[in-house]
C-alpha atoms as a PDB file:
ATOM      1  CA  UNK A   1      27.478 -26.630 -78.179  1.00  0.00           C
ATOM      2  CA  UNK A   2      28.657 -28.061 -75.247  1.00  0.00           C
ATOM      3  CA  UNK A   3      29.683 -31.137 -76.735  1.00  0.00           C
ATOM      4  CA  UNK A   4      32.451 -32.418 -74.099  1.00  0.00           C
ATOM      5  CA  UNK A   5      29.370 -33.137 -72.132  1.00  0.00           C
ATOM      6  CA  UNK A   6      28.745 -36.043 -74.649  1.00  0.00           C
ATOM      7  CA  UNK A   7      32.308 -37.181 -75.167  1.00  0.00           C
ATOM      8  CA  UNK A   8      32.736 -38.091 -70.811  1.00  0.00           C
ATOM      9  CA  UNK A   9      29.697 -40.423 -70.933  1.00  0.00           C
ATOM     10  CA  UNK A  10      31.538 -42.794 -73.947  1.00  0.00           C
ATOM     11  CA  UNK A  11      34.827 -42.492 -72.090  1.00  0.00           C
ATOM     12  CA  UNK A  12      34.132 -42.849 -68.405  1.00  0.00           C
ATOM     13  CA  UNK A  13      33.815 -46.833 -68.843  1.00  0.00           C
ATOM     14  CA  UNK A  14      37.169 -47.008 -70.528  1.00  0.00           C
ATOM     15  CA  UNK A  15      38.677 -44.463 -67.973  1.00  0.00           C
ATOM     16  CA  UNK A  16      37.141 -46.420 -65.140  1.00  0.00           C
ATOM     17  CA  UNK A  17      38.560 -50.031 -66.009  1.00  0.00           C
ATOM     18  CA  UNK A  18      41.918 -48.224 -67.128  1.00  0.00           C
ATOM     19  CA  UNK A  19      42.167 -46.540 -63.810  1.00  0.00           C
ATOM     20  CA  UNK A  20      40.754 -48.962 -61.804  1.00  0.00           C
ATOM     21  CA  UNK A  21      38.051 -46.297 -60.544  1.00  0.00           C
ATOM     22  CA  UNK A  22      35.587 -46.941 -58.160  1.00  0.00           C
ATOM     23  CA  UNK A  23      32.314 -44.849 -58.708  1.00  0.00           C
ATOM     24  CA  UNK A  24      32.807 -42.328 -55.766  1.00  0.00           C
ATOM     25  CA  UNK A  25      35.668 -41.430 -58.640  1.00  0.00           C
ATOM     26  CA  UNK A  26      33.684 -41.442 -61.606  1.00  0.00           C
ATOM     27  CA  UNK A  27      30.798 -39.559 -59.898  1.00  0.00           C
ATOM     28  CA  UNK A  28      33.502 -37.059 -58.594  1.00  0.00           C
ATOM     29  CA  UNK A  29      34.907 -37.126 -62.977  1.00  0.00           C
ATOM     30  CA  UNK A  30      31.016 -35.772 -63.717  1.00  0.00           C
ATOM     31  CA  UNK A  31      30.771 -33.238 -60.897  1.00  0.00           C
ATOM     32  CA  UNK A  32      33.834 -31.746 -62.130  1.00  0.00           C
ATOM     33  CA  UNK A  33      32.543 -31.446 -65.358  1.00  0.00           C
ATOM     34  CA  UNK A  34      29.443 -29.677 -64.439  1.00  0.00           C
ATOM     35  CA  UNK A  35      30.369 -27.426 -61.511  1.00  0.00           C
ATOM     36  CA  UNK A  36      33.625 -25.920 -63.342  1.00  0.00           C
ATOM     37  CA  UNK A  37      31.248 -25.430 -66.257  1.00  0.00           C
ATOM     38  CA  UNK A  38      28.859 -23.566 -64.015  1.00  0.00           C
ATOM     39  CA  UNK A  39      31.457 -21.230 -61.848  1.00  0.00           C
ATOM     40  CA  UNK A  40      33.112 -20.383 -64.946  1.00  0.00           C
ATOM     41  CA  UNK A  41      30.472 -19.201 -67.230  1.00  0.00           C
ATOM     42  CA  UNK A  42      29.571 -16.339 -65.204  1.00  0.00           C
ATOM     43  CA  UNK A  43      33.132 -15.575 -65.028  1.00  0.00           C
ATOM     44  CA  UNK A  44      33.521 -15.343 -68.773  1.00  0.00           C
ATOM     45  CA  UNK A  45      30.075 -13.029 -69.347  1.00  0.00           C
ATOM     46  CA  UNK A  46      31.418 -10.460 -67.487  1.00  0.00           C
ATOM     47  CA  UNK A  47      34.740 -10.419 -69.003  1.00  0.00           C
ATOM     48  CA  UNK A  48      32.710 -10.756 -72.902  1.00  0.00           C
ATOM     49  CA  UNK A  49      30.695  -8.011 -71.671  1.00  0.00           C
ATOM     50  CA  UNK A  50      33.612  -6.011 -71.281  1.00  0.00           C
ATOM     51  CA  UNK A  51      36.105  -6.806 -73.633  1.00  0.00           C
ATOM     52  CA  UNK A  52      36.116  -8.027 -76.935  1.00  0.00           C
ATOM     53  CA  UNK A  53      35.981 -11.782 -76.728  1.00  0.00           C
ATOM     54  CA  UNK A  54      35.133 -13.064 -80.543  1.00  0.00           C
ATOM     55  CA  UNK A  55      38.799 -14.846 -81.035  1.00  0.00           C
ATOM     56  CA  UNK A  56      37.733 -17.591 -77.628  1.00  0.00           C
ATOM     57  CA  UNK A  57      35.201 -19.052 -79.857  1.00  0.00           C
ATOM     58  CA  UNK A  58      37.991 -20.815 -82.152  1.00  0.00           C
ATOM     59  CA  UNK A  59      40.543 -20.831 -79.114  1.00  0.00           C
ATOM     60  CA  UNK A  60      37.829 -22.338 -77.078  1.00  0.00           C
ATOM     61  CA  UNK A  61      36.914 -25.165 -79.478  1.00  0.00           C
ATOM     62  CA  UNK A  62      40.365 -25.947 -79.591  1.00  0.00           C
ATOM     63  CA  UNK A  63      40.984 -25.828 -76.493  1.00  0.00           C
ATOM     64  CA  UNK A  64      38.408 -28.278 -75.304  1.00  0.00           C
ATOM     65  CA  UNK A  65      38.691 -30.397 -78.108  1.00  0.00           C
ATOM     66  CA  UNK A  66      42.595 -30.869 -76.684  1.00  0.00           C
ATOM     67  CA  UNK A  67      41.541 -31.701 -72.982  1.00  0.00           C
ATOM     68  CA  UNK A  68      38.825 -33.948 -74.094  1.00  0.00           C
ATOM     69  CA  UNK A  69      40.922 -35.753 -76.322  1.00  0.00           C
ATOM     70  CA  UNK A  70      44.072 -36.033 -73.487  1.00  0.00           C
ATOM     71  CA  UNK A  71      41.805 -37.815 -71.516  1.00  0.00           C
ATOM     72  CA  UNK A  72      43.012 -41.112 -73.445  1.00  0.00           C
ATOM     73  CA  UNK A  73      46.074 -40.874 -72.391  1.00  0.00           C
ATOM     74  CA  UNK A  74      45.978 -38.916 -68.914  1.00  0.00           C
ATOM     75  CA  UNK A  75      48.418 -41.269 -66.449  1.00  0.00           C
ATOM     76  CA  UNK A  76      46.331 -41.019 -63.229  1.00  0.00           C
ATOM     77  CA  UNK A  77      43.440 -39.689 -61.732  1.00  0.00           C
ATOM     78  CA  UNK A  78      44.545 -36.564 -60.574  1.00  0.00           C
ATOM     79  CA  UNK A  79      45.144 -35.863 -64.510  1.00  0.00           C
ATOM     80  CA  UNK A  80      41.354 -36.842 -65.495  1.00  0.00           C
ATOM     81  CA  UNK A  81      40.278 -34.188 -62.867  1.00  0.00           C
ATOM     82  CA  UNK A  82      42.287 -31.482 -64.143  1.00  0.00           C
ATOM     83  CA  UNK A  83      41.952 -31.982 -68.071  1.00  0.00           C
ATOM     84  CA  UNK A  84      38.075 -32.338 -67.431  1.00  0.00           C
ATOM     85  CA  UNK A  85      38.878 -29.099 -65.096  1.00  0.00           C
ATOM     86  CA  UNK A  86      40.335 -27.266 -67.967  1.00  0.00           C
ATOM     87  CA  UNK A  87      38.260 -27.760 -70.393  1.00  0.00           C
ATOM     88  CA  UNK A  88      36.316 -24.423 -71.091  1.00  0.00           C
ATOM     89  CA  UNK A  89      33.200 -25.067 -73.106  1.00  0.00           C
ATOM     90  CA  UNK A  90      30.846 -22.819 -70.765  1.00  0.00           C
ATOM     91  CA  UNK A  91      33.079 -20.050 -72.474  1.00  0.00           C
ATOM     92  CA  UNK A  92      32.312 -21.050 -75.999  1.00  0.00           C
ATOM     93  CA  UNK A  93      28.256 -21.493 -74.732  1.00  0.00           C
ATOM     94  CA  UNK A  94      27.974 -18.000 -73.659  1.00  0.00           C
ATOM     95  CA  UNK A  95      29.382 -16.226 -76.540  1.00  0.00           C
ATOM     96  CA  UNK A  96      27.551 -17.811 -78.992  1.00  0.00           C
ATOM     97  CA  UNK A  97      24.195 -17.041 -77.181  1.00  0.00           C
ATOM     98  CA  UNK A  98      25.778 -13.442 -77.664  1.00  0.00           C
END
């Protein structure tokens, strides 16, 4: 499900000659990715397992769908971090496995 994870390999080539990014950067793009995925989704099963959570499924597709496809036109950097930041597939991922 988590398919943002798939869209940042195509892109990080473009975003890197774009930006003129060295690789500290575009390593730093991927760990962003991966660690916000991982503090959130524990975040976001305890909330589901208290609440009613079915409406983030669509709101969460959306959602990512909209930060992954910013990323074409994020300005700087510092933008790149937070829309790959924002994103919140590790949200969709744990309440489908529901």
């Amino acid at each position: 499900m988590d398919t943002s994870q798939g869209i940042l390999p195509i892109v990080l080539p473009k975003l890197k000659e774009a930006l003129a990014l060295n690789y500290f950067e575009v390593g730093l793009v991927v760990t962003v990715l991966n660690l916000t995925s991982s503090v959130i989704q524990p975040i976001f099963g305890f909330i589901s397992d208290k609440i009613r959570t079915g409406w983030f499924v669509p709101v969460g597709i959306f959602w990512t769908a909209c930060m992954m496809g910013f990323l074409g036109w994020a300005p700087g950097y510092l933008s790149v971090l937070l829309l790959v930041g924002s994103r919140d597939s590790a949200l969709q991922r744990f309440i489908h496995g529901r």
